[in-house]
C-alpha atoms as a PDB file:
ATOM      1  CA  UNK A   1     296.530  19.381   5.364  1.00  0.00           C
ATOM      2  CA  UNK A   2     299.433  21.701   4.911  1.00  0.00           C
ATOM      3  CA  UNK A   3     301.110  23.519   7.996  1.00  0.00           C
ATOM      4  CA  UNK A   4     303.161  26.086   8.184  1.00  0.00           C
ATOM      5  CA  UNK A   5     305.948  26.240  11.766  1.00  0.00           C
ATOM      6  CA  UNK A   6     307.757  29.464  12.152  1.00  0.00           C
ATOM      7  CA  UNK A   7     310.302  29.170  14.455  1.00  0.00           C
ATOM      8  CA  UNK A   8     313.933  31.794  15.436  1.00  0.00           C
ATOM      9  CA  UNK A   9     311.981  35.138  16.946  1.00  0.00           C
ATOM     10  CA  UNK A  10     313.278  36.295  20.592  1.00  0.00           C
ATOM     11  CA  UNK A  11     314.879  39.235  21.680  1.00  0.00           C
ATOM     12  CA  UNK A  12     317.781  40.621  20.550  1.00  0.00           C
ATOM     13  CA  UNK A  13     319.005  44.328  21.084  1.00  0.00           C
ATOM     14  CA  UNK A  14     319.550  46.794  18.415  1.00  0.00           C
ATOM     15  CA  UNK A  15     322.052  45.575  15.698  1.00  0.00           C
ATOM     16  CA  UNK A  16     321.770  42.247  16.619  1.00  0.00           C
ATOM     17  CA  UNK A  17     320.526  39.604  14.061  1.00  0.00           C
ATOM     18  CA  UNK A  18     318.201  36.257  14.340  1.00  0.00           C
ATOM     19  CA  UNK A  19     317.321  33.985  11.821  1.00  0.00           C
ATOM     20  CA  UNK A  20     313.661  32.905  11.522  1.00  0.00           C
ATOM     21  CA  UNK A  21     312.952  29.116   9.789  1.00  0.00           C
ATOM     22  CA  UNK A  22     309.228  28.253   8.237  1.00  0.00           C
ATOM     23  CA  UNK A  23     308.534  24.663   8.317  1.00  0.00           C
ATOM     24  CA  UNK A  24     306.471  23.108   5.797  1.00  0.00           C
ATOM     25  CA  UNK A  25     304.372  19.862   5.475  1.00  0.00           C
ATOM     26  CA  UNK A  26     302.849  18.567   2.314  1.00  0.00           C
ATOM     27  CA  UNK A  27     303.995  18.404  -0.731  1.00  0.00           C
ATOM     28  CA  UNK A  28     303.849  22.351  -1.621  1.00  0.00           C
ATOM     29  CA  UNK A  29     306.764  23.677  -0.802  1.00  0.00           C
ATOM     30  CA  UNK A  30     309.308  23.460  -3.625  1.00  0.00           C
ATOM     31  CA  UNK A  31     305.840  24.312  -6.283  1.00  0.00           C
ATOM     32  CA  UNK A  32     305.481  27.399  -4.996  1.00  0.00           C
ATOM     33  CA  UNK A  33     306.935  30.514  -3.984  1.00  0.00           C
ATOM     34  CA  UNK A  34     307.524  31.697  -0.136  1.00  0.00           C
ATOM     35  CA  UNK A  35     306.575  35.111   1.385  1.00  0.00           C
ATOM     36  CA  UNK A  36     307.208  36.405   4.590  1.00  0.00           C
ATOM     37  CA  UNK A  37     304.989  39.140   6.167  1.00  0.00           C
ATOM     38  CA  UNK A  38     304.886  41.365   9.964  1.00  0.00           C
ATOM     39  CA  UNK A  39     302.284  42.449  12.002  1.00  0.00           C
ATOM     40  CA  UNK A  40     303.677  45.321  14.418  1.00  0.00           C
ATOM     41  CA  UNK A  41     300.532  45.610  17.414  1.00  0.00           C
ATOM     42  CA  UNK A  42     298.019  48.419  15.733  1.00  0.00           C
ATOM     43  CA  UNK A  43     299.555  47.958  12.237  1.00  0.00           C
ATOM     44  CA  UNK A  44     298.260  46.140   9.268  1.00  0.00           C
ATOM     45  CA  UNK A  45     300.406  42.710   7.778  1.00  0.00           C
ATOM     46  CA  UNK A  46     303.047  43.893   5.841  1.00  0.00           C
ATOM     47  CA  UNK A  47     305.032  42.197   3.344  1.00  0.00           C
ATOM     48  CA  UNK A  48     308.695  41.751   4.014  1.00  0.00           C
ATOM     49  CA  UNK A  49     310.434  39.737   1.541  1.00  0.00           C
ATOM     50  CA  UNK A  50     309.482  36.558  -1.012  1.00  0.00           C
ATOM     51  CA  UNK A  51     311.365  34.032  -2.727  1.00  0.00           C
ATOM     52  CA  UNK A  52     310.391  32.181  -5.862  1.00  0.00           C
ATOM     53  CA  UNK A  53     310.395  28.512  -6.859  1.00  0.00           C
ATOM     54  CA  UNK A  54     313.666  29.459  -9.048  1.00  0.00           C
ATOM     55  CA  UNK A  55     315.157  31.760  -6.430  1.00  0.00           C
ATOM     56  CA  UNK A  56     314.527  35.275  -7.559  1.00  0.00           C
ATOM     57  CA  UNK A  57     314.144  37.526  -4.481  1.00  0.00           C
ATOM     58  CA  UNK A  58     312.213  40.429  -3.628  1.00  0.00           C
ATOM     59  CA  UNK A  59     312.306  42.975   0.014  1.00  0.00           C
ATOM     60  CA  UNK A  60     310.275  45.996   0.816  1.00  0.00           C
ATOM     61  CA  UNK A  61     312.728  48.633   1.221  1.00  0.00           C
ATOM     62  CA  UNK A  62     312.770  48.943   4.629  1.00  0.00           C
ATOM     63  CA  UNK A  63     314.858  45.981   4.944  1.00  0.00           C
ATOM     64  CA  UNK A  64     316.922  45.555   1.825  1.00  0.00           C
ATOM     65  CA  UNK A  65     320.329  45.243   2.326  1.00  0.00           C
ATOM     66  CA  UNK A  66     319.861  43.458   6.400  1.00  0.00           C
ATOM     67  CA  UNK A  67     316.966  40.953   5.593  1.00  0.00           C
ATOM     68  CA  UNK A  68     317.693  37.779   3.206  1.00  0.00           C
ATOM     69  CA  UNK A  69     315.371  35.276   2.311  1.00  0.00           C
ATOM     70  CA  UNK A  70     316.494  31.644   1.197  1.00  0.00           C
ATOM     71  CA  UNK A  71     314.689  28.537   0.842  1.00  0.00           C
ATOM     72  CA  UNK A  72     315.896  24.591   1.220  1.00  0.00           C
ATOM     73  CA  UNK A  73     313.824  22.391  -1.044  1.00  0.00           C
ATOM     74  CA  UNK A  74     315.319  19.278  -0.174  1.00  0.00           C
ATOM     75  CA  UNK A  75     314.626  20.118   3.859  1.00  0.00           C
ATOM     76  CA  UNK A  76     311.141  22.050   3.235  1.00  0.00           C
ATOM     77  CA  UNK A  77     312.122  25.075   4.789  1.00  0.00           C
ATOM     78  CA  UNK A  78     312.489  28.323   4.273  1.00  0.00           C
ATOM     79  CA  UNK A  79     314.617  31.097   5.901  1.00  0.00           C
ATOM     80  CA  UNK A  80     314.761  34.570   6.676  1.00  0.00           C
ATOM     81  CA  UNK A  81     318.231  36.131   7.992  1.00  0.00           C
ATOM     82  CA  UNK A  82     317.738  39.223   9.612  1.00  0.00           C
ATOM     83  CA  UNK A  83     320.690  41.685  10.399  1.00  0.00           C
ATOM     84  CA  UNK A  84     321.202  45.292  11.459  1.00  0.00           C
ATOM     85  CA  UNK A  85     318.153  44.490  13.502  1.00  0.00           C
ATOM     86  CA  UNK A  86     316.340  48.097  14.556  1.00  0.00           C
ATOM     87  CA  UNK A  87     313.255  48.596  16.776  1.00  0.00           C
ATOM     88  CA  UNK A  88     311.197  49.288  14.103  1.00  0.00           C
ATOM     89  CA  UNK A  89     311.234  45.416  13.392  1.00  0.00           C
ATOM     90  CA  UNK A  90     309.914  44.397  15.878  1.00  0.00           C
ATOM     91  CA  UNK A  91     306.521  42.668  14.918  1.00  0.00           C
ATOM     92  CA  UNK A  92     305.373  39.130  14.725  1.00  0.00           C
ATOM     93  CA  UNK A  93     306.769  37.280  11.363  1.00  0.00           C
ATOM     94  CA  UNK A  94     304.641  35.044   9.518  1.00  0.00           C
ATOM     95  CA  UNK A  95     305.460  32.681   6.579  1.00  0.00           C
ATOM     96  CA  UNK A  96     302.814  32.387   3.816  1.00  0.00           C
ATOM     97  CA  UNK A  97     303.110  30.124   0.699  1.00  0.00           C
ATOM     98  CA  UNK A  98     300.139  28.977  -1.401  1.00  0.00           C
ATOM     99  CA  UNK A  99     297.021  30.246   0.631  1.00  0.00           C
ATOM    100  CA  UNK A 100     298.214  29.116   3.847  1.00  0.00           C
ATOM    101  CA  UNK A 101     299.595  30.686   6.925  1.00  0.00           C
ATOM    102  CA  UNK A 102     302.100  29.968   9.991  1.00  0.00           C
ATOM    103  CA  UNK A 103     300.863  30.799  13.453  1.00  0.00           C
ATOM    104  CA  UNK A 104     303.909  33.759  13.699  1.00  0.00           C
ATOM    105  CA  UNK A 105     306.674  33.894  15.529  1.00  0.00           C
ATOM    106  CA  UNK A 106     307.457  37.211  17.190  1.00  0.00           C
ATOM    107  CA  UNK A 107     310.490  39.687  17.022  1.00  0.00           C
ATOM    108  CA  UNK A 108     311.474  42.161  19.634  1.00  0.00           C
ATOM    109  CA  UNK A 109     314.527  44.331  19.278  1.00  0.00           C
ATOM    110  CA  UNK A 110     315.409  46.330  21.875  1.00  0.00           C
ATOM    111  CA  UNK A 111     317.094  49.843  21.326  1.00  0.00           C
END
């Protein structure tokens, strides 16, 4: 069984920056790539930024340039730095690699 633990979302005004971690368990993590998605309340999942097994990045534009996504094989964990922080963030984050999903962790920024 593979599980996926976001953890790093709070509160943080406008400008401010928080880094959100995604735990895995199992054997998956360094076979396959990570993704990270938000869910704003009334809004569909959006994608936000992935990171492949050999690093390569990728950001919807909204966030390139504040957001960066990194990954720790040897811990199982990946990572997603958030800077420059604006209300429009604010949304519950999930992680996603292989199929699978976290439970979210959520993101308020405060203008």
């Amino acid at each position: 069984q593979v599980q996926l633990v976001e953890s790093g979302g709070g509160l943080v005004q406008a400008g401010g920056s928080l880094r959100l971690s995604c735990a895995a368990s199992g054997s998956i993590f360094s076979r396959n790539g990570m993704y990270w998605y938000r869910q704003a309340p009334g809004t569909r999942r959006e994608f936000v930024a992935l990171i492949s097994i050999y690093g390569s990045t990728n950001y919807v534009d909204s966030v390139k340039g504040r957001f960066t996504i990194s990954r720790d094989n040897a811990k199982n964990t990946g990572y997603l730095q958030m800077d420059m922080l604006k209300p429009e963030d604010t949304a519950a984050y999930y992680c996603h690699m292989a199929g699978y999903w976290g439970q979210g962790t959520q993101v308020t920024v405060s203008s």
